[in-house]
N, C-alpha and C. Protein backbone atom coordinates (compact mmCIF):
# COMPACT_ATOMS: atom_id res chain seq x y z
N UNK A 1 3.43 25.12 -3.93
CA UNK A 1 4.61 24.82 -3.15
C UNK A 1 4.23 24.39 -1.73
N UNK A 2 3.15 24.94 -1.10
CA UNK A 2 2.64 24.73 -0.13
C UNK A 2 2.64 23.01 0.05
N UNK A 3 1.54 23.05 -0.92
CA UNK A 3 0.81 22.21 -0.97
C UNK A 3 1.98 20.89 -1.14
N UNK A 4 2.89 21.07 -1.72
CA UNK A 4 4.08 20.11 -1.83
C UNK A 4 4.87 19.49 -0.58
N UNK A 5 4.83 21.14 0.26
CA UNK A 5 5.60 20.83 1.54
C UNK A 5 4.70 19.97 2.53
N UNK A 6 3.51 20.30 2.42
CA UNK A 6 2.90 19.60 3.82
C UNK A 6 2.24 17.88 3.07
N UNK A 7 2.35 17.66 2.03
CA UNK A 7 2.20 16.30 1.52
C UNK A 7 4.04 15.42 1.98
N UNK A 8 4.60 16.07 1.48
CA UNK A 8 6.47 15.69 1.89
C UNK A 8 6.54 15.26 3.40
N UNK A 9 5.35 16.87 4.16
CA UNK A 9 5.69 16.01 5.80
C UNK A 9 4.75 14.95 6.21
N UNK A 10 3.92 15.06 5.52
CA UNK A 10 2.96 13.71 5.55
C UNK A 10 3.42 12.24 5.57
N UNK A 11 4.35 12.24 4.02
CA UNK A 11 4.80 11.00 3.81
C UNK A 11 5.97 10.56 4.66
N UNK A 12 6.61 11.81 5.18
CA UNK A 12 7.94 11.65 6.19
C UNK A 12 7.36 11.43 7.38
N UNK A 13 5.82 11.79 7.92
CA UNK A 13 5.06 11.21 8.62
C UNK A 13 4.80 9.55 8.93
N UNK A 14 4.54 9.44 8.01
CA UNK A 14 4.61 7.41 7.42
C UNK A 14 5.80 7.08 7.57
N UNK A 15 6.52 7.60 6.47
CA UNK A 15 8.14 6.99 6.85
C UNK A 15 8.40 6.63 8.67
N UNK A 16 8.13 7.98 8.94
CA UNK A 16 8.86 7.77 10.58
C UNK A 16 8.11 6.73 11.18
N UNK A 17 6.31 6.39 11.28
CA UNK A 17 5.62 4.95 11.62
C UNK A 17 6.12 3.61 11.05
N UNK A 18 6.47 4.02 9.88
CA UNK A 18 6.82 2.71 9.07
C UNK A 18 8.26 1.91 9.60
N UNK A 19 9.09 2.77 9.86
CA UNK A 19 10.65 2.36 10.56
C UNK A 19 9.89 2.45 12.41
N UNK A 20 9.32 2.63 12.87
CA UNK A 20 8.62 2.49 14.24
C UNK A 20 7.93 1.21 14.12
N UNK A 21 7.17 0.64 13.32
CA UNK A 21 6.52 -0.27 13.20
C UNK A 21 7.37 -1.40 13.18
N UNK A 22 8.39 -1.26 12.15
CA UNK A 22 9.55 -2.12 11.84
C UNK A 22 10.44 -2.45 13.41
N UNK A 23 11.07 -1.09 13.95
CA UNK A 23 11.57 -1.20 15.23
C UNK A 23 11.11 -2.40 15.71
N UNK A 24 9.56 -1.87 16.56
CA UNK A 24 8.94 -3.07 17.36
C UNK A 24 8.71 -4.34 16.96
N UNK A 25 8.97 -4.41 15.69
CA UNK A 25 8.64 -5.65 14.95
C UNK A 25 7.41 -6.30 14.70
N UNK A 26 6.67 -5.24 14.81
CA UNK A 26 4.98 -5.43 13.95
C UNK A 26 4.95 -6.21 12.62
N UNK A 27 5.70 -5.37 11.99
CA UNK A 27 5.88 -5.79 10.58
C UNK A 27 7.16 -6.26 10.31
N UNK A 28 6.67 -7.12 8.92
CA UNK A 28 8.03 -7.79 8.30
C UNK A 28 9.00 -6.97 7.85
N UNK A 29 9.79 -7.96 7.20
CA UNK A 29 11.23 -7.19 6.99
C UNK A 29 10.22 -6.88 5.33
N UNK A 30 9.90 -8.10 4.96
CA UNK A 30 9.13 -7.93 2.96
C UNK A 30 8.69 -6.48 3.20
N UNK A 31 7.67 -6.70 4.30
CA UNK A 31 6.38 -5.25 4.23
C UNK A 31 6.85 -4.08 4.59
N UNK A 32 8.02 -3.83 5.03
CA UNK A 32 8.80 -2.75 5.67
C UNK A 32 9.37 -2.31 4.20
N UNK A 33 10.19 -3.01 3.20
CA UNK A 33 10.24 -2.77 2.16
C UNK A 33 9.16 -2.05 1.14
N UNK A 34 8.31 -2.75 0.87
CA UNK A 34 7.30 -2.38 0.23
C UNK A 34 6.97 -1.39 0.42
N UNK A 35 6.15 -1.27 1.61
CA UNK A 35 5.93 0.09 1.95
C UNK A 35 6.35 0.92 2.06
N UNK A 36 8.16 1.23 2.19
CA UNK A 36 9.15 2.12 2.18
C UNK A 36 9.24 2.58 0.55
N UNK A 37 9.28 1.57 -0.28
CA UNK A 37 9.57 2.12 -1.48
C UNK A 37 7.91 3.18 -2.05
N UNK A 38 7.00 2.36 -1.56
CA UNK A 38 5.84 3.52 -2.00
C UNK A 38 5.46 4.07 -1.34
N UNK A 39 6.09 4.75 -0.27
CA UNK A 39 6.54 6.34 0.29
C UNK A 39 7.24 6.62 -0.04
N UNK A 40 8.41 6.11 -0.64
CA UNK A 40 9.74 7.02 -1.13
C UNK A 40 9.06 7.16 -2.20
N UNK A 41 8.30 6.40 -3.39
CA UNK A 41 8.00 7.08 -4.84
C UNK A 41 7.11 8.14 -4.63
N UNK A 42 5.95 7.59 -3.78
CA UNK A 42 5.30 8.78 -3.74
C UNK A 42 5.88 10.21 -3.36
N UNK A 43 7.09 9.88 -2.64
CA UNK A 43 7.65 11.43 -2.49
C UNK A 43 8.48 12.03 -3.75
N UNK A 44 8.53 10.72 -4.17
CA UNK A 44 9.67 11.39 -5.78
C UNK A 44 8.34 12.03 -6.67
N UNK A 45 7.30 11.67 -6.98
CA UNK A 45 6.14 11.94 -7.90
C UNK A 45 5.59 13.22 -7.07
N UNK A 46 5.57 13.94 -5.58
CA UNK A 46 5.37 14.85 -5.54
C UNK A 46 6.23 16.07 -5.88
N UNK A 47 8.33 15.68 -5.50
CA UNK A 47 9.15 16.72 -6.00
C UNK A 47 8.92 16.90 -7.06
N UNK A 48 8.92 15.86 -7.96
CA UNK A 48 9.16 15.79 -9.62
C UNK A 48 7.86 16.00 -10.30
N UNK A 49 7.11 16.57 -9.67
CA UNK A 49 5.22 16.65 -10.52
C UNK A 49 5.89 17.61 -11.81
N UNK A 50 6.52 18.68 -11.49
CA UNK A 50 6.81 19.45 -13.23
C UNK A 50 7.14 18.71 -14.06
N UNK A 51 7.96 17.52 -13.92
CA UNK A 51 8.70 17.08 -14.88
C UNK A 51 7.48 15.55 -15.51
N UNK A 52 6.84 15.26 -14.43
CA UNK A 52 5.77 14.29 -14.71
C UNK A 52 4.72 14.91 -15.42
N UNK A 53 4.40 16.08 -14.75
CA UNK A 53 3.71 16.76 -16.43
C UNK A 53 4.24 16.69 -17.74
N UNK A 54 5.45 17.10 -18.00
CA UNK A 54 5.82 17.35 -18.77
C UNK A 54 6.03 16.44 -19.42
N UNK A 55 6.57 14.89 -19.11
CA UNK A 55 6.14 13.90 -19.56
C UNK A 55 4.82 13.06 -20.37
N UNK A 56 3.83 13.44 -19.39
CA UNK A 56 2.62 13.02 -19.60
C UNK A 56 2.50 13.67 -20.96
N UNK A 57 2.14 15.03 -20.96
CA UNK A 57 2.23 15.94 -21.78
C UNK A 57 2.61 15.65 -23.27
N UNK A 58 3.82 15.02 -23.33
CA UNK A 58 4.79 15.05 -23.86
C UNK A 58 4.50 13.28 -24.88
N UNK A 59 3.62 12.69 -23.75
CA UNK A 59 2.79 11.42 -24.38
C UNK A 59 1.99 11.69 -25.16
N UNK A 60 1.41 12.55 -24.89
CA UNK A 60 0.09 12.74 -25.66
C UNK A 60 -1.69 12.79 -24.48
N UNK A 61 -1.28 12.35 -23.38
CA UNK A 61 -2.33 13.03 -22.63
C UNK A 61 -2.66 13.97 -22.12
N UNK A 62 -4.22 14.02 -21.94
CA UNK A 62 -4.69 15.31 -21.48
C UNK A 62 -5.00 15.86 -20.32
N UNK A 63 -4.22 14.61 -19.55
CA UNK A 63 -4.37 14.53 -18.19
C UNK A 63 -2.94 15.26 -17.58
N UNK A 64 -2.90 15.96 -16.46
CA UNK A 64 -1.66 16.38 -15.84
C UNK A 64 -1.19 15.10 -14.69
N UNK A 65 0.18 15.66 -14.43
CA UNK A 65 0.66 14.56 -13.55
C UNK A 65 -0.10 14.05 -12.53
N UNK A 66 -0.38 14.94 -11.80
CA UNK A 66 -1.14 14.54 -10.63
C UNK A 66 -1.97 14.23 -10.77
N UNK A 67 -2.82 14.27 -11.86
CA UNK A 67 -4.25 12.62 -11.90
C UNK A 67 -3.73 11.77 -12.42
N UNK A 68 -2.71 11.94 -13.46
CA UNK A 68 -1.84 10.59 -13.05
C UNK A 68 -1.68 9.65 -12.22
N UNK A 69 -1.07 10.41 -11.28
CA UNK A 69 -0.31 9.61 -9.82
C UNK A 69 -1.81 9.44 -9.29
N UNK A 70 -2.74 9.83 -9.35
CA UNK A 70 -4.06 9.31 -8.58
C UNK A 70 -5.03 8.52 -9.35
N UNK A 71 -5.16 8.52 -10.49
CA UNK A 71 -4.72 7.07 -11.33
C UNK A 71 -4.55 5.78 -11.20
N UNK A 72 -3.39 5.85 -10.63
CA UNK A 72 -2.14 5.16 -10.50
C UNK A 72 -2.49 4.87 -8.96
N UNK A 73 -2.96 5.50 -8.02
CA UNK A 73 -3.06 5.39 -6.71
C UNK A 73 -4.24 4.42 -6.36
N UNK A 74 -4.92 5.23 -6.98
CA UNK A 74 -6.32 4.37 -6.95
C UNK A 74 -6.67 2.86 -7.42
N UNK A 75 -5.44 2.14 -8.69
CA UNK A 75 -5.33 0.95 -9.34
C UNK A 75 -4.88 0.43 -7.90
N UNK A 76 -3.77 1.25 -7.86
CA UNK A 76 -3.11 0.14 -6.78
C UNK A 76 -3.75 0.21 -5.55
N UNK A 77 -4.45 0.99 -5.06
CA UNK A 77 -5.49 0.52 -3.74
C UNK A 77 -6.68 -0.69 -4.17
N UNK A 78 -7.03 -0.46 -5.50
CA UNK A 78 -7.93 -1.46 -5.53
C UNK A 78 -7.04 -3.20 -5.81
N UNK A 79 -6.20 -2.83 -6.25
CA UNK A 79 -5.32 -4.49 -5.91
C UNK A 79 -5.22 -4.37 -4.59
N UNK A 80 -4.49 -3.77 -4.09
CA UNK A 80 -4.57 -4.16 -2.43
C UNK A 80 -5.48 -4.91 -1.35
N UNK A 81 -6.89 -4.00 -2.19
CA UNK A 81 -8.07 -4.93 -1.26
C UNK A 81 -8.12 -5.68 -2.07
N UNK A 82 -7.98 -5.99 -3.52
CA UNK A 82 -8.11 -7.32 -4.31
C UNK A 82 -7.76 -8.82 -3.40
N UNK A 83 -6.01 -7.89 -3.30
CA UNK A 83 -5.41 -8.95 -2.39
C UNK A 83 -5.69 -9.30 -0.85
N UNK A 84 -5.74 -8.67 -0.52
CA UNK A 84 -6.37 -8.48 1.39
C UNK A 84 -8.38 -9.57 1.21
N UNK A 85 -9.16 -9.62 0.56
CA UNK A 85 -9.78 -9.81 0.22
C UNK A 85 -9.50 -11.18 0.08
N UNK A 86 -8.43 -11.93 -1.13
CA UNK A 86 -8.13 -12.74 -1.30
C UNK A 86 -7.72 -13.49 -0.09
N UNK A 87 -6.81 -12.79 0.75
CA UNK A 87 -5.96 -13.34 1.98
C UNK A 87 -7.13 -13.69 2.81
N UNK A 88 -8.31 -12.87 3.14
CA UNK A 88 -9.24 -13.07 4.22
C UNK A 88 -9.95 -14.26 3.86
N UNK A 89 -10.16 -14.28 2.21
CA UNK A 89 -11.19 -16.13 1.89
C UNK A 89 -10.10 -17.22 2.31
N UNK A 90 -8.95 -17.29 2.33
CA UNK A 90 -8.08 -18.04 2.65
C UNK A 90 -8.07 -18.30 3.92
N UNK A 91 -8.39 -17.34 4.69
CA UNK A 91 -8.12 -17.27 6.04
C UNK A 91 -9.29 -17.89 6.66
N UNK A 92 -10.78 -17.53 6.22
CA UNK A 92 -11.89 -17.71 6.65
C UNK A 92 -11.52 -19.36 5.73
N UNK A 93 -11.12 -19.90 5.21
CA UNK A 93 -11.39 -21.38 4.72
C UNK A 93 -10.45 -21.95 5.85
N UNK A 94 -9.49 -21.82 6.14
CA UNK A 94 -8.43 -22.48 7.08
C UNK A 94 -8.92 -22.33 8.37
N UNK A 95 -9.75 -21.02 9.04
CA UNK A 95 -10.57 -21.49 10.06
C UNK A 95 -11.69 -22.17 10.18
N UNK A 96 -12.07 -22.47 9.10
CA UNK A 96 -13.39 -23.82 9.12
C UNK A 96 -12.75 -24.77 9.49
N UNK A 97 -11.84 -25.42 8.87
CA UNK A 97 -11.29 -26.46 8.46
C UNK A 97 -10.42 -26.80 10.25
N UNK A 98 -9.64 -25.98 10.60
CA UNK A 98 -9.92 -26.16 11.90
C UNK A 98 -11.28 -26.12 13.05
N UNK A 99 -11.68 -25.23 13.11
CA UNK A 99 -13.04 -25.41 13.91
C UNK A 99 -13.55 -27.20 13.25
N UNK A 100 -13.90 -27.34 12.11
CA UNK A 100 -14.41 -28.51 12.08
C UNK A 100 -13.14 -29.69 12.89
N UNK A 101 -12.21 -29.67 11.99
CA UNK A 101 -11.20 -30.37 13.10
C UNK A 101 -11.49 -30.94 14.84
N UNK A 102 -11.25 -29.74 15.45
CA UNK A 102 -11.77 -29.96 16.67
C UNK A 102 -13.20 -30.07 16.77
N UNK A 103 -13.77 -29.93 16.25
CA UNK A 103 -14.86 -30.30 16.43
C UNK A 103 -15.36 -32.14 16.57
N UNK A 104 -14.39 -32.54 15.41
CA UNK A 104 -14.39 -34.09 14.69
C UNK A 104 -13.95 -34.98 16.07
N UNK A 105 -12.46 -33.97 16.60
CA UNK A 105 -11.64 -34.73 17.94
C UNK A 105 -12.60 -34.67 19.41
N UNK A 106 -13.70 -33.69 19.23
CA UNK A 106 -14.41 -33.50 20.56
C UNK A 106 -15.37 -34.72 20.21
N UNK A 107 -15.86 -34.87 19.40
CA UNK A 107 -16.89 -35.54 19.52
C UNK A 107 -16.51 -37.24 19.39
N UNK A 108 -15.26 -37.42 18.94
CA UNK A 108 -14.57 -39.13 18.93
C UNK A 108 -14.26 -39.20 20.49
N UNK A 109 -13.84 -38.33 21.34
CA UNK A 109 -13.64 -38.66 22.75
C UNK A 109 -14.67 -39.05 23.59
């Protein structure tokens, strides 16, 4: 139970950065979403861990909820840098392509 409560103030921790972040307008309206909904699930998968056992359980694995959800945590961190990864070769190609650019206009003058 402990252990429930101070993960809950954790994520209500995030929550409160995540609508702060949003405030100042760091972040988008998309990413303010996103990220809101996987703090809100993650807080539903910590109330509801009995019943996610019992589920699991109830599948046929031998795994309990909570390696489940870390599982599940861990897929989706590794897409994340999948994607972030992806975004940075994109990024590092579009700054060549400028640097060469100016480069092309410095040297025609």
């Amino acid at each position: 139970m402990l252990q429930q409560a101070v993960a809950l103030a954790v994520i209500a921790w995030f929550l409160f950065r995540l609508f702060m972040e949003k405030r100042s307008q760091k972040i988008s309206r998309h990413e303010f979403i996103v990220w809101s909904l996987i703090w809100v699930l993650a807080g539903a998968g910590i109330v509801f861990i009995r019943q996610i056992d019992t589920l699991i359980s109830g599948l046929g694995f031998s795994a309990s909820g909570i390696e489940i959800l870390q599982y599940i945590a861990i897929i989706f961190l590794v897409y994340l840098i999948f994607k972030m990864r992806l975004r940075q070769e994109r990024l590092d190609k579009e700054i060549t392509r400028i640097v060469r650019e100016l480069a092309l206009r410095r040297n025609n003058k």
